[in-house]
PDB file of N, CA and C in Angstrom:
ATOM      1  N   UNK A   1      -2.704  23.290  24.398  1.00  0.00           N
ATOM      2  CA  UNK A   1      -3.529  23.692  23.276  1.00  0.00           C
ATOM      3  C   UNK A   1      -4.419  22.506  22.909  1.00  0.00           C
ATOM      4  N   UNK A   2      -5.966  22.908  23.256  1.00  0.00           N
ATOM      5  CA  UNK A   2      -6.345  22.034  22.744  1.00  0.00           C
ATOM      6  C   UNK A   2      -7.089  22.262  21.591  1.00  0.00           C
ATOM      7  N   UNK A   3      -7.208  21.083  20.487  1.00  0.00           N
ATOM      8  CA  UNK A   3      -7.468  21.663  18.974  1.00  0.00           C
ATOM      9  C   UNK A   3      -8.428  20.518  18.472  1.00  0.00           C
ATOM     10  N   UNK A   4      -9.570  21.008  17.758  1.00  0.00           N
ATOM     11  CA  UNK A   4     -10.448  20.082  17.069  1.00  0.00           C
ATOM     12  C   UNK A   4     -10.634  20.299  15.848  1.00  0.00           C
ATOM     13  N   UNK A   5     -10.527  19.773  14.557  1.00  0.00           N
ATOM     14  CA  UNK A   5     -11.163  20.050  13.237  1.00  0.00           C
ATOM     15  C   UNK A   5     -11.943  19.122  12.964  1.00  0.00           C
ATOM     16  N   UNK A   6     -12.596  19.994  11.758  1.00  0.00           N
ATOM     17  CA  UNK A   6     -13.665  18.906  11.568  1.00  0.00           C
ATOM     18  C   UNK A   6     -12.986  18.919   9.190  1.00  0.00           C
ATOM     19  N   UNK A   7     -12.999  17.204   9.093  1.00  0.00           N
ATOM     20  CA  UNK A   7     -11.947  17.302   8.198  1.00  0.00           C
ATOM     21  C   UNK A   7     -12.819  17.776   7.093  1.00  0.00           C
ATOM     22  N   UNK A   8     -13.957  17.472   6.830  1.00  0.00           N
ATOM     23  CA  UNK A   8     -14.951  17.420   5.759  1.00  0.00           C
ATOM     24  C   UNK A   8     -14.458  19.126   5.312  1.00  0.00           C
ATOM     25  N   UNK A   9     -14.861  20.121   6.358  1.00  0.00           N
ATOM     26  CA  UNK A   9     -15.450  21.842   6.204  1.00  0.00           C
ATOM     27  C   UNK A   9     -13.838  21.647   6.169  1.00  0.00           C
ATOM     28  N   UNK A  10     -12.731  21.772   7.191  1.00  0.00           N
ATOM     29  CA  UNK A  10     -11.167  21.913   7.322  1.00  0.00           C
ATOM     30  C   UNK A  10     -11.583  23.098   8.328  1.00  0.00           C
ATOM     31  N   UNK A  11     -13.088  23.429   9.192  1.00  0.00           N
ATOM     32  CA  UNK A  11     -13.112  24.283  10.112  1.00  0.00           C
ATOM     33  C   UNK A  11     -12.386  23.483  11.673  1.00  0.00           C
ATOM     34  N   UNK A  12     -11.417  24.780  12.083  1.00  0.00           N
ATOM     35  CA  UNK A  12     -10.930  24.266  13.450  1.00  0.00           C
ATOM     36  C   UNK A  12     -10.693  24.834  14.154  1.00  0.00           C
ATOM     37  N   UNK A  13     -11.123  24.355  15.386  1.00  0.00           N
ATOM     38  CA  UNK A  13     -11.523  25.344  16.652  1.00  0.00           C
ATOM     39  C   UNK A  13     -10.269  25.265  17.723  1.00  0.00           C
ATOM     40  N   UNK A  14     -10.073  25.987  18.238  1.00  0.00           N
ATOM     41  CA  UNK A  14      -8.682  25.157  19.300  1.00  0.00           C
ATOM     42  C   UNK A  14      -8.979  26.781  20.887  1.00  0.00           C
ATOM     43  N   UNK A  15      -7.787  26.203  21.980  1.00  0.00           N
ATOM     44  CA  UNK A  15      -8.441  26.332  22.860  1.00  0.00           C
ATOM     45  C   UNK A  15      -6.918  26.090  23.606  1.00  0.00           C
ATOM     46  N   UNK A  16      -6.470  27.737  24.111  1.00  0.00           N
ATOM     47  CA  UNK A  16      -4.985  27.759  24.875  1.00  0.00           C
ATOM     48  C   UNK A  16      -5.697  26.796  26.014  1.00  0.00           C
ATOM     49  N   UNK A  17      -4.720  26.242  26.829  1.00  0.00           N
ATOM     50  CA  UNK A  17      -4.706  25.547  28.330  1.00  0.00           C
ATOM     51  C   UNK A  17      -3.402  25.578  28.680  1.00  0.00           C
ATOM     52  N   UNK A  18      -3.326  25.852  30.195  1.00  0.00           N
ATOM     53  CA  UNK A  18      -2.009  25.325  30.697  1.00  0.00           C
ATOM     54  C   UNK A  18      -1.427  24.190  30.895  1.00  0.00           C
ATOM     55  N   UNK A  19      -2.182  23.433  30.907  1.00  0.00           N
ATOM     56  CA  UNK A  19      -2.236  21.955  31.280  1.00  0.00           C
ATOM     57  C   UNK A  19      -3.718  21.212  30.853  1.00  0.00           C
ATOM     58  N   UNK A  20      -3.654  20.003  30.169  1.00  0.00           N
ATOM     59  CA  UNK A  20      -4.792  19.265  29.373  1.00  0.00           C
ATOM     60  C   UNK A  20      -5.200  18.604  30.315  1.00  0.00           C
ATOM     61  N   UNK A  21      -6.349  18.326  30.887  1.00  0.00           N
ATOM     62  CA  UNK A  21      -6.935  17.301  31.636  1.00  0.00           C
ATOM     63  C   UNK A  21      -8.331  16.947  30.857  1.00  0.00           C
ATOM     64  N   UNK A  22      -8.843  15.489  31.625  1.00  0.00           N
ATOM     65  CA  UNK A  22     -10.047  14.928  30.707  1.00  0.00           C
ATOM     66  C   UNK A  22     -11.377  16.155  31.159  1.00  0.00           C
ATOM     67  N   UNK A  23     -11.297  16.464  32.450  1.00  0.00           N
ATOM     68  CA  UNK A  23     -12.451  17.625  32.444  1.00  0.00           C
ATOM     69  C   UNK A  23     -12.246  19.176  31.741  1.00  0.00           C
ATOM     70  N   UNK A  24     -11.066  19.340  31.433  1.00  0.00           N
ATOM     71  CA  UNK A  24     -11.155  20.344  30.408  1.00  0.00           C
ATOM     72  C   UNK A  24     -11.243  20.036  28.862  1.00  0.00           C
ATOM     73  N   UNK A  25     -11.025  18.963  28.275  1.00  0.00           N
ATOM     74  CA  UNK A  25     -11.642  18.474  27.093  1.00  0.00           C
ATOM     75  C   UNK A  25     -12.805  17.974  26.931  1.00  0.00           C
ATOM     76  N   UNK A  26     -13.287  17.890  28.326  1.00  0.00           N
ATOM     77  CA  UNK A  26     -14.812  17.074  28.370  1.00  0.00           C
ATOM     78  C   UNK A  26     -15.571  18.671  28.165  1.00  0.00           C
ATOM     79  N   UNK A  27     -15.037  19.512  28.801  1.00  0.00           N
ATOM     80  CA  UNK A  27     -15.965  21.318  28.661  1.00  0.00           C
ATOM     81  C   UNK A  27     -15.643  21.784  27.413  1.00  0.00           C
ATOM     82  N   UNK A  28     -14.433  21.691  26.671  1.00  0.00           N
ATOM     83  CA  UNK A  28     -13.979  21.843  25.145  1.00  0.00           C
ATOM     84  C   UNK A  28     -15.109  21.772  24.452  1.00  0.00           C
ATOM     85  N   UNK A  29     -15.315  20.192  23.876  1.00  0.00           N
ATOM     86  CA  UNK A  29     -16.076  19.578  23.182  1.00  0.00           C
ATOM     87  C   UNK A  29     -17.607  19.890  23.489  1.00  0.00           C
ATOM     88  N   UNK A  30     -17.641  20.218  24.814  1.00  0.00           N
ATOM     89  CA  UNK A  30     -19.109  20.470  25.077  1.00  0.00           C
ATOM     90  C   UNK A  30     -19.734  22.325  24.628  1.00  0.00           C
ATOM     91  N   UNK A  31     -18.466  23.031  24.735  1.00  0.00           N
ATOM     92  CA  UNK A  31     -18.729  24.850  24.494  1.00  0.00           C
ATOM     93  C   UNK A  31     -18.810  24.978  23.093  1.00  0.00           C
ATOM     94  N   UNK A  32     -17.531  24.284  22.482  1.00  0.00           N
ATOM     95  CA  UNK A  32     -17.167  24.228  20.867  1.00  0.00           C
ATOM     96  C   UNK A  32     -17.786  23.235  20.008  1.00  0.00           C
ATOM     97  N   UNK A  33     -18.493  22.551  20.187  1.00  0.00           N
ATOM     98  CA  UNK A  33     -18.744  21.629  19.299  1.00  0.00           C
ATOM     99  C   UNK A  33     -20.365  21.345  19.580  1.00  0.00           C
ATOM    100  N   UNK A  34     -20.410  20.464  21.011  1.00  0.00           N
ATOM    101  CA  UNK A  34     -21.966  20.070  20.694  1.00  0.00           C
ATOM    102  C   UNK A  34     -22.736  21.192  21.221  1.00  0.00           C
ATOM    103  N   UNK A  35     -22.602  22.400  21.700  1.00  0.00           N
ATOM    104  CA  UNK A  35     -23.617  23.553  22.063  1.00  0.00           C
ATOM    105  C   UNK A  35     -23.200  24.330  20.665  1.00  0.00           C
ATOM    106  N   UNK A  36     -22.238  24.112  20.057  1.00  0.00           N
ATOM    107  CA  UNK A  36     -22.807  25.372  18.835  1.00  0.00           C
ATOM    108  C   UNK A  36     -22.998  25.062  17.789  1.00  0.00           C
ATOM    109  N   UNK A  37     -23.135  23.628  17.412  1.00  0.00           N
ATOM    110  CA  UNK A  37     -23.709  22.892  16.421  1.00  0.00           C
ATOM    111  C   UNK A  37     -24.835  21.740  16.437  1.00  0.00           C
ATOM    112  N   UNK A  38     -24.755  21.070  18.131  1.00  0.00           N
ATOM    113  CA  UNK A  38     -25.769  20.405  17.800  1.00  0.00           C
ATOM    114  C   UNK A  38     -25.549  18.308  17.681  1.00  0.00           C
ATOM    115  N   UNK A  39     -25.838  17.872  17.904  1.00  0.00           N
ATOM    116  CA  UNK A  39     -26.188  16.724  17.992  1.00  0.00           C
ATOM    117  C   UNK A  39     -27.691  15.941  17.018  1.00  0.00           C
ATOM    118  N   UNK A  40     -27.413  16.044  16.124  1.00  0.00           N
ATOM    119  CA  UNK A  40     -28.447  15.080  15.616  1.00  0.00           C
ATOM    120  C   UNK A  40     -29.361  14.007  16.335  1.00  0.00           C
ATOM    121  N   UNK A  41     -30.830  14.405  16.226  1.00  0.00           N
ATOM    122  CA  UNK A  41     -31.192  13.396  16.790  1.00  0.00           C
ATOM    123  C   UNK A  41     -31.091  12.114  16.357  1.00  0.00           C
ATOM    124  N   UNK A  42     -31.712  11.832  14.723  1.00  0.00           N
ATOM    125  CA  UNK A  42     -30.858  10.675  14.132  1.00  0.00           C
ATOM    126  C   UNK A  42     -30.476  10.843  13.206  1.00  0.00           C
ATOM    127  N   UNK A  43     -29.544   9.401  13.041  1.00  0.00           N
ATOM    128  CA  UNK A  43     -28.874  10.038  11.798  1.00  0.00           C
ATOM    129  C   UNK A  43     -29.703   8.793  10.600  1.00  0.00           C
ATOM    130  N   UNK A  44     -29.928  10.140   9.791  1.00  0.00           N
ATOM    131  CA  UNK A  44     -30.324   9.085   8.093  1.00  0.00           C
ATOM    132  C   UNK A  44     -29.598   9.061   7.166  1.00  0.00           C
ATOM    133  N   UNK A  45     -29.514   7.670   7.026  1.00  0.00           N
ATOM    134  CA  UNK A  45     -28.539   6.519   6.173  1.00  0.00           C
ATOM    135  C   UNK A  45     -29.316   5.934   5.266  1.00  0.00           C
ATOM    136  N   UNK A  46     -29.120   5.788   3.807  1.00  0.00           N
ATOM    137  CA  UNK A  46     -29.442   5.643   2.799  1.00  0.00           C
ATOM    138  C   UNK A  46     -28.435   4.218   2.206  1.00  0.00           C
ATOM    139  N   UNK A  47     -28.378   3.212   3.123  1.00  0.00           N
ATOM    140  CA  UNK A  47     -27.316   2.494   2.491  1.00  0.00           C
ATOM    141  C   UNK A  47     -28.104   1.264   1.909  1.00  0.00           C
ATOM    142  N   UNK A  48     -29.220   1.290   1.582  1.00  0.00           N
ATOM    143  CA  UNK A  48     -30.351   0.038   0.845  1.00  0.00           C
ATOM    144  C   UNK A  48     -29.282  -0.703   0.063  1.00  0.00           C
ATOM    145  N   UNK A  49     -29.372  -1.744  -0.004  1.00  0.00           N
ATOM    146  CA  UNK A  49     -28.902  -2.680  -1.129  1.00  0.00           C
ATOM    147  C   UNK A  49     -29.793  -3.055  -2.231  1.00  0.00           C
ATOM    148  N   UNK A  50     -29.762  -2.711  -3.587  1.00  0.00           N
ATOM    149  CA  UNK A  50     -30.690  -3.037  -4.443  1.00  0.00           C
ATOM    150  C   UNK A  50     -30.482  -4.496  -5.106  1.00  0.00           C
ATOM    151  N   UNK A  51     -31.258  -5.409  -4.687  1.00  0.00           N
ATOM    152  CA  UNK A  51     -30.905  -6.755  -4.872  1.00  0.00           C
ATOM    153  C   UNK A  51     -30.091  -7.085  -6.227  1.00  0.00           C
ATOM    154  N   UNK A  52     -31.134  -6.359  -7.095  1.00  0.00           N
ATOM    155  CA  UNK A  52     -31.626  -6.413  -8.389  1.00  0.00           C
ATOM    156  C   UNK A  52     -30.153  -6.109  -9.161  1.00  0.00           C
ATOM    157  N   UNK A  53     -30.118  -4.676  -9.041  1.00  0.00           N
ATOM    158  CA  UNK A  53     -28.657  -4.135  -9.719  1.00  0.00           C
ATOM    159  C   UNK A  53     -27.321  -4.525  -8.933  1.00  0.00           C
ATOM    160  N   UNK A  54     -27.438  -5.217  -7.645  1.00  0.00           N
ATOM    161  CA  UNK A  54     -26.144  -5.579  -7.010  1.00  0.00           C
ATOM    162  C   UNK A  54     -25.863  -7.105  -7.640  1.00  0.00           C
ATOM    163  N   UNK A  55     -26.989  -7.984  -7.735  1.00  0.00           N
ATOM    164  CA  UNK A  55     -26.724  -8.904  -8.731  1.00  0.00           C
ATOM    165  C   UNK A  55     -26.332  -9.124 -10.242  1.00  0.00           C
ATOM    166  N   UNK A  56     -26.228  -7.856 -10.738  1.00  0.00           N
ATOM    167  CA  UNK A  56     -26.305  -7.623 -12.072  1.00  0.00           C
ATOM    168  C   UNK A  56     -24.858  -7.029 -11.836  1.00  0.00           C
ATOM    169  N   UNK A  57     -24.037  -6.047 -11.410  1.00  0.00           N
ATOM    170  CA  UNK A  57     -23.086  -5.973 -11.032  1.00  0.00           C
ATOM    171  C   UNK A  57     -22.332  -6.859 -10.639  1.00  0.00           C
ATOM    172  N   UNK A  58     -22.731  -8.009  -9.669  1.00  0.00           N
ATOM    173  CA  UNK A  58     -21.786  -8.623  -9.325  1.00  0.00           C
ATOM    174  C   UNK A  58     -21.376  -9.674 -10.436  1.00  0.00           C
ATOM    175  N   UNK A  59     -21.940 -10.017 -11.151  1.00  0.00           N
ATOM    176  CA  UNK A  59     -21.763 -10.937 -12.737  1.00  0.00           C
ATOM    177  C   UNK A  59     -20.930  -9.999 -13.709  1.00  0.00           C
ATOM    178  N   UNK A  60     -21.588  -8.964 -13.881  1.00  0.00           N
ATOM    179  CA  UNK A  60     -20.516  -8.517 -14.554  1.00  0.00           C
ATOM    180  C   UNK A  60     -19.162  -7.994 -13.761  1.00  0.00           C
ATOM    181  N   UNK A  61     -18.564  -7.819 -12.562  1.00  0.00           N
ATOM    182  CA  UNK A  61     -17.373  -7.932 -12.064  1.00  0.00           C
ATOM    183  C   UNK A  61     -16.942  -9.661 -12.523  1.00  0.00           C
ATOM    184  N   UNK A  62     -17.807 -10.575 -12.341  1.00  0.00           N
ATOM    185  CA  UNK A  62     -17.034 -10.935 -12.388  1.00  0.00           C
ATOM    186  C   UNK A  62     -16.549 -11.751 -14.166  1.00  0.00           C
ATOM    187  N   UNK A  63     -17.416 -11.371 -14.957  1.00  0.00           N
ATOM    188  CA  UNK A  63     -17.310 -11.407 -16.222  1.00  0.00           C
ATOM    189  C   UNK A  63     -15.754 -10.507 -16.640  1.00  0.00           C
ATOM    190  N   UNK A  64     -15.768  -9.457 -15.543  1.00  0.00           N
ATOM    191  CA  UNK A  64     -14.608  -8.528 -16.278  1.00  0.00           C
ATOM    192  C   UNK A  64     -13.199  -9.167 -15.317  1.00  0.00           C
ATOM    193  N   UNK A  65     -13.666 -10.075 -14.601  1.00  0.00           N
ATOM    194  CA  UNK A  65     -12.751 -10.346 -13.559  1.00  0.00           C
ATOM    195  C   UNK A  65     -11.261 -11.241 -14.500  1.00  0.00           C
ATOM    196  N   UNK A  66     -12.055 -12.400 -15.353  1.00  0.00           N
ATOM    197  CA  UNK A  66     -11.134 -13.042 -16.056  1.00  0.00           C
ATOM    198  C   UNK A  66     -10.054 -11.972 -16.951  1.00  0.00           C
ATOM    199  N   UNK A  67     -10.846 -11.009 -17.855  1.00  0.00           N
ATOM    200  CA  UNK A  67      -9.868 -10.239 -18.576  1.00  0.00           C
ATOM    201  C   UNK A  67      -8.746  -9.561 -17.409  1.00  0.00           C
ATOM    202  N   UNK A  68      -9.833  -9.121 -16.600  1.00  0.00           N
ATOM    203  CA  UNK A  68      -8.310  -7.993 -15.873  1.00  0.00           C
ATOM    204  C   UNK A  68      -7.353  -9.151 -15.910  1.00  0.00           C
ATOM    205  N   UNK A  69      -7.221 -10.210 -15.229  1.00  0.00           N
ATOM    206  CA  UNK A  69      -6.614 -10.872 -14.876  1.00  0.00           C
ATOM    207  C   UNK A  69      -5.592 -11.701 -16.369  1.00  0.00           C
ATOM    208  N   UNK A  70      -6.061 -11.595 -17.598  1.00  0.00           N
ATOM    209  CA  UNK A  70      -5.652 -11.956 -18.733  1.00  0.00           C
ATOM    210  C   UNK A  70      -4.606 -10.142 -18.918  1.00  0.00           C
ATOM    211  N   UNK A  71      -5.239  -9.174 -18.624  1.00  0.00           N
ATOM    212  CA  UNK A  71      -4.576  -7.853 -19.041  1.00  0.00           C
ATOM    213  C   UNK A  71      -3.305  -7.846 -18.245  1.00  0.00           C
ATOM    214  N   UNK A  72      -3.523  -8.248 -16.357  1.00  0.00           N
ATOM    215  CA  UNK A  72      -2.448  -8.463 -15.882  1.00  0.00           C
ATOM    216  C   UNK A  72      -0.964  -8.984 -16.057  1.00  0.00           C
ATOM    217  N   UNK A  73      -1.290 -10.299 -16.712  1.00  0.00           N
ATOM    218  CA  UNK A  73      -0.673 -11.296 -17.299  1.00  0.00           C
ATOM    219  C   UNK A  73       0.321 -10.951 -18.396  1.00  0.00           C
ATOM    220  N   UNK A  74      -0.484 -10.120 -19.490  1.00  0.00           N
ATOM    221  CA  UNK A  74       0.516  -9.372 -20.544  1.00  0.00           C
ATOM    222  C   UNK A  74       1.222  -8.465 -19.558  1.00  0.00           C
ATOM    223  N   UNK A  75       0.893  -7.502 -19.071  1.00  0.00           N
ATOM    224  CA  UNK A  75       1.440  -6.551 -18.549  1.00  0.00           C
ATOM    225  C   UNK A  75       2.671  -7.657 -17.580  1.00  0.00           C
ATOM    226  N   UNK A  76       2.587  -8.231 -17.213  1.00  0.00           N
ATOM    227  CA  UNK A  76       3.798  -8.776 -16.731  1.00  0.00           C
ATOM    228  C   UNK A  76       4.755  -9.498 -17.508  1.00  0.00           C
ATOM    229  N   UNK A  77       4.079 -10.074 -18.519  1.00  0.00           N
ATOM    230  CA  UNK A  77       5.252 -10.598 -19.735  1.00  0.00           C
ATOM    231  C   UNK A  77       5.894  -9.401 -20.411  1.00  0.00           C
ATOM    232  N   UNK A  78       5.179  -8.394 -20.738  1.00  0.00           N
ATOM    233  CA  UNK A  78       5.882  -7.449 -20.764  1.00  0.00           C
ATOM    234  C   UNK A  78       6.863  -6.639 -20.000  1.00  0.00           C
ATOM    235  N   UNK A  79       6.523  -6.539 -18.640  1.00  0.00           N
ATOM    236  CA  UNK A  79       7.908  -6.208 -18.178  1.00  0.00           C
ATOM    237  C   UNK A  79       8.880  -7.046 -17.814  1.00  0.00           C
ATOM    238  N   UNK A  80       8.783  -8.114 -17.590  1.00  0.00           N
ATOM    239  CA  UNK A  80       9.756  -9.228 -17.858  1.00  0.00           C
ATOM    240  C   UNK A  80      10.557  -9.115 -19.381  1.00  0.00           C
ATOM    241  N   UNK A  81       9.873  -9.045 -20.427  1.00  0.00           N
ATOM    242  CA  UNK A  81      10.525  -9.007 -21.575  1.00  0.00           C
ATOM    243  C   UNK A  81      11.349  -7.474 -21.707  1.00  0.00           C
ATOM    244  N   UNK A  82      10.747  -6.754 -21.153  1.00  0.00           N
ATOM    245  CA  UNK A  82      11.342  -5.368 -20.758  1.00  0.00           C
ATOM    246  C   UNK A  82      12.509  -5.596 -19.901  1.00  0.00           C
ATOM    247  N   UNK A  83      13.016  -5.965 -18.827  1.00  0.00           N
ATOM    248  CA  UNK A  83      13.804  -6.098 -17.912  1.00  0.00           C
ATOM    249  C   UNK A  83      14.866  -7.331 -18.361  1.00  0.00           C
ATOM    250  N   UNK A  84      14.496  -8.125 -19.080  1.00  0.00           N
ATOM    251  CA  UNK A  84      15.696  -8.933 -19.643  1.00  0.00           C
ATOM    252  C   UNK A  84      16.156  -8.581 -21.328  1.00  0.00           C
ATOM    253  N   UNK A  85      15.708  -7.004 -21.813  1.00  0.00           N
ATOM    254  CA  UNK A  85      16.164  -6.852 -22.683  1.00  0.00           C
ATOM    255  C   UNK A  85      17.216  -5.765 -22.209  1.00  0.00           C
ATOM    256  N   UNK A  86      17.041  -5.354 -20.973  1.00  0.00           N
ATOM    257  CA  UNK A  86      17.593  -4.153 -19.818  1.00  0.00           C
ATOM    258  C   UNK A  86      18.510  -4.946 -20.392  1.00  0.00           C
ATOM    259  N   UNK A  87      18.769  -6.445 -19.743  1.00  0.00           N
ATOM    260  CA  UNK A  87      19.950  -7.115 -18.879  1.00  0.00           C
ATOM    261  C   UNK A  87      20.728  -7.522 -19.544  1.00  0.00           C
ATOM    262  N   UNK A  88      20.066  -7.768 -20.684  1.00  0.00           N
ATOM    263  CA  UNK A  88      21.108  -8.673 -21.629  1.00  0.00           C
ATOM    264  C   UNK A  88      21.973  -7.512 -22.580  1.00  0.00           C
ATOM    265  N   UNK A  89      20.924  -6.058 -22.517  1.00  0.00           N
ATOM    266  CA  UNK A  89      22.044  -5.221 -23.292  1.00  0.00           C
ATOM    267  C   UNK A  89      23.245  -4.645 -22.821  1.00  0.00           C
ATOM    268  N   UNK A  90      23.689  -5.112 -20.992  1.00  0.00           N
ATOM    269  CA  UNK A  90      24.770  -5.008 -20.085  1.00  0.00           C
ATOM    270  C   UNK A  90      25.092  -5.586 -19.929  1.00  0.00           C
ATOM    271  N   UNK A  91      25.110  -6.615 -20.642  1.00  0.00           N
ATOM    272  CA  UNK A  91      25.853  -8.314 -20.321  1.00  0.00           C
ATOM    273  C   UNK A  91      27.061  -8.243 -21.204  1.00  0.00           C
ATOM    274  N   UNK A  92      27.822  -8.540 -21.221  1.00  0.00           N
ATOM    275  CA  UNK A  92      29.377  -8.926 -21.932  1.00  0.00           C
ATOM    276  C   UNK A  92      29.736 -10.027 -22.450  1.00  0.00           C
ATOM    277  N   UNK A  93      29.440 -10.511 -23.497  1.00  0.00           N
ATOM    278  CA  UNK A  93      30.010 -11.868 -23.983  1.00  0.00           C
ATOM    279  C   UNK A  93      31.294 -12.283 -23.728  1.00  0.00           C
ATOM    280  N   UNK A  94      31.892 -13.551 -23.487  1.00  0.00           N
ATOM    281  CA  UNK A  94      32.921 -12.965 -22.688  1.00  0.00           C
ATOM    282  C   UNK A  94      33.336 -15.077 -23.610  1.00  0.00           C
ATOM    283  N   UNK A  95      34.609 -15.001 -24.847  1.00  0.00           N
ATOM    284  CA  UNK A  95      34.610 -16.353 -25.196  1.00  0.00           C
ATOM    285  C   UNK A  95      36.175 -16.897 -24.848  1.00  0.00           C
ATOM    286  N   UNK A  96      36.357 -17.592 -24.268  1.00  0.00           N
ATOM    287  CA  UNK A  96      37.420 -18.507 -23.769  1.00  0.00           C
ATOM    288  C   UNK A  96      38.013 -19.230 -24.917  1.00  0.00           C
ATOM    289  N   UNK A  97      39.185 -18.955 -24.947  1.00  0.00           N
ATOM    290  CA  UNK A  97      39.978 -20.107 -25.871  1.00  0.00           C
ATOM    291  C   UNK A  97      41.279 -21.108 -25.130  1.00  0.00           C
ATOM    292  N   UNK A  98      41.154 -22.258 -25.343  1.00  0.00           N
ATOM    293  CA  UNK A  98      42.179 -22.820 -24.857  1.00  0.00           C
ATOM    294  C   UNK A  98      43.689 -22.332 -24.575  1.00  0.00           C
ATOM    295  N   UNK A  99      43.843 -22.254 -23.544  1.00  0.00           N
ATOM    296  CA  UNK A  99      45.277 -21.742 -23.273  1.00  0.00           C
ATOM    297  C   UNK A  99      45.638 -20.572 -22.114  1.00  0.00           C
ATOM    298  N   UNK A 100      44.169 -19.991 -22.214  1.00  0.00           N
ATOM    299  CA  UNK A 100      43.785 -18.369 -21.224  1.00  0.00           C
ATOM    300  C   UNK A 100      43.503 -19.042 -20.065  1.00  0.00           C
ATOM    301  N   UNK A 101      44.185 -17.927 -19.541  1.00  0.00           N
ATOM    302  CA  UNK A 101      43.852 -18.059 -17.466  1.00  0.00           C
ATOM    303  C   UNK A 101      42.169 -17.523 -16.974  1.00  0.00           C
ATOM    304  N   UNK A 102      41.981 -18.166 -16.170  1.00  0.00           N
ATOM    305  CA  UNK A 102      40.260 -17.800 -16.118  1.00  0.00           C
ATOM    306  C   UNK A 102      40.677 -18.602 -14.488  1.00  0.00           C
ATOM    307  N   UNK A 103      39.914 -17.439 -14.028  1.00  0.00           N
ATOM    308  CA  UNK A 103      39.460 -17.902 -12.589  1.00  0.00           C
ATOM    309  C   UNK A 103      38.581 -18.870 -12.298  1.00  0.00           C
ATOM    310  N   UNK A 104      39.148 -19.933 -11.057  1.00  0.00           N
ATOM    311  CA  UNK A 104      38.209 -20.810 -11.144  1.00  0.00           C
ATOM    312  C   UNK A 104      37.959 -21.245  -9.735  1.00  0.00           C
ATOM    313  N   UNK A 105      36.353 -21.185  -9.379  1.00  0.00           N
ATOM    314  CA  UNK A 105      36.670 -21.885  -7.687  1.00  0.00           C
ATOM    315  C   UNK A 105      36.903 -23.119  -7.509  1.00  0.00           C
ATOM    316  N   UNK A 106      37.518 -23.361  -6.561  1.00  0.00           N
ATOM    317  CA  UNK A 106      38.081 -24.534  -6.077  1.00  0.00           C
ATOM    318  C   UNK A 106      37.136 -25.098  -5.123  1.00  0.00           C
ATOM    319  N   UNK A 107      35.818 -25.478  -5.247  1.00  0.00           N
ATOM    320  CA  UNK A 107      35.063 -25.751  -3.890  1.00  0.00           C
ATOM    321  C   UNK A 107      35.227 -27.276  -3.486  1.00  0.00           C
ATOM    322  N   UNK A 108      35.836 -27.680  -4.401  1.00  0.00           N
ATOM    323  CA  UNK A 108      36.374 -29.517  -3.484  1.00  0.00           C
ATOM    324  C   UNK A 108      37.811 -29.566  -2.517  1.00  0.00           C
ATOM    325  N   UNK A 109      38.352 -28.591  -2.592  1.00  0.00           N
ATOM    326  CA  UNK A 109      39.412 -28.435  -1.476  1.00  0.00           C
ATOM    327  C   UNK A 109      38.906 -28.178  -0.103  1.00  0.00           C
ATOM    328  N   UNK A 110      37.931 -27.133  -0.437  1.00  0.00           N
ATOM    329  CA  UNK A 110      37.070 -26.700   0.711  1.00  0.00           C
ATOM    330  C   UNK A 110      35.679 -27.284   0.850  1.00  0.00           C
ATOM    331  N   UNK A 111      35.838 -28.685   1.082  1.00  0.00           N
ATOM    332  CA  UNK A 111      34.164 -29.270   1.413  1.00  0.00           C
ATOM    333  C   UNK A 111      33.470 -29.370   2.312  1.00  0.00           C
ATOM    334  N   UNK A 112      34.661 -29.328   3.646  1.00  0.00           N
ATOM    335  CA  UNK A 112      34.082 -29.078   5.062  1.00  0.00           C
ATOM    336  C   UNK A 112      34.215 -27.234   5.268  1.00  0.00           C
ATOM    337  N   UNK A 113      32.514 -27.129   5.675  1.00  0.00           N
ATOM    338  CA  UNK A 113      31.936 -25.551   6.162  1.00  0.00           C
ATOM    339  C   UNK A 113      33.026 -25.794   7.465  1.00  0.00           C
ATOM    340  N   UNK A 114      33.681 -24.617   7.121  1.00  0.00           N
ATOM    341  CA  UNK A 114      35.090 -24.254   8.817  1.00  0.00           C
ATOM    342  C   UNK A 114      34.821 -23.069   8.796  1.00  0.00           C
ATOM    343  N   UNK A 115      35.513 -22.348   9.863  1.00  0.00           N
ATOM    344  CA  UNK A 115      35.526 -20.598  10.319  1.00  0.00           C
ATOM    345  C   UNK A 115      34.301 -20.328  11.041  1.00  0.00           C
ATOM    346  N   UNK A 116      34.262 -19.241  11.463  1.00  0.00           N
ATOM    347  CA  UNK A 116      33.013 -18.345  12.331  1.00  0.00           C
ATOM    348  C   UNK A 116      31.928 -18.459  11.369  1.00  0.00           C
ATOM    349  N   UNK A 117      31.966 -18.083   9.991  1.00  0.00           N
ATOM    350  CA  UNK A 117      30.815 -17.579   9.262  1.00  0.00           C
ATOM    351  C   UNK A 117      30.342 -18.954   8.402  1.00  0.00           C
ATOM    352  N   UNK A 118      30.874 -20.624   8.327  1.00  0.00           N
ATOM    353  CA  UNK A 118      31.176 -21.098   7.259  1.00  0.00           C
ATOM    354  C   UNK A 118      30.455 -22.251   7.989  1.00  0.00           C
TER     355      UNK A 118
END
């Protein structure tokens, strides 16, 4: 099956085969496409750059460039201040008094890295 759309229209043409080869997609494209629509002789492009207003634009990007970048800034202190008010309202105060057992590592017994993983 060979199949062509065109994405702009979503028109699509397609085309049973038993087997795909480049000379049956080369006759495809040539029955379905450029004999029943056509080939432009040229194509016109309108892409001028207007000195004038692209300079005037580009100052003001970058006039607006500092704020975004000041708007960014809150927006991240804010979710920082957001995410450690998350954290701290799942946190557990947790106060030790002399006398209580509390786990403790021992990492000066173990100063030499030993074992497979260590």
């Amino acid at each position: 099956l060979i199949v062509a759309m065109d994405y702009f229209t979503k028109w699509i043409e397609a085309k049973a085969v038993a087997t795909i080869t480049g000379g049956q997609v080369k006759r495809f494209v040539w029955d379905n496409i450029e004999c029943r629509f056509g080939i432009p002789g040229e194509i016109i492009s309108d892409i001028a750059v207007d000195v004038v207003n692209n300079d005037k634009e580009l100052r003001l990007n970058l006039d607006l460039l500092e704020e975004r970048r000041e708007l960014a800034v809150i927006n991240e202190a804010r979710s920082k201040s957001k995410m450690t008010k998350y954290y701290n309202s799942r946190v557990r105060g947790v106060a030790f008094q002399p006398g209580n057992l509390v786990y403790r590592s021992n990492d000066a017994s173990h100063a030499a890295a030993g074992g497979k993983l260590g």
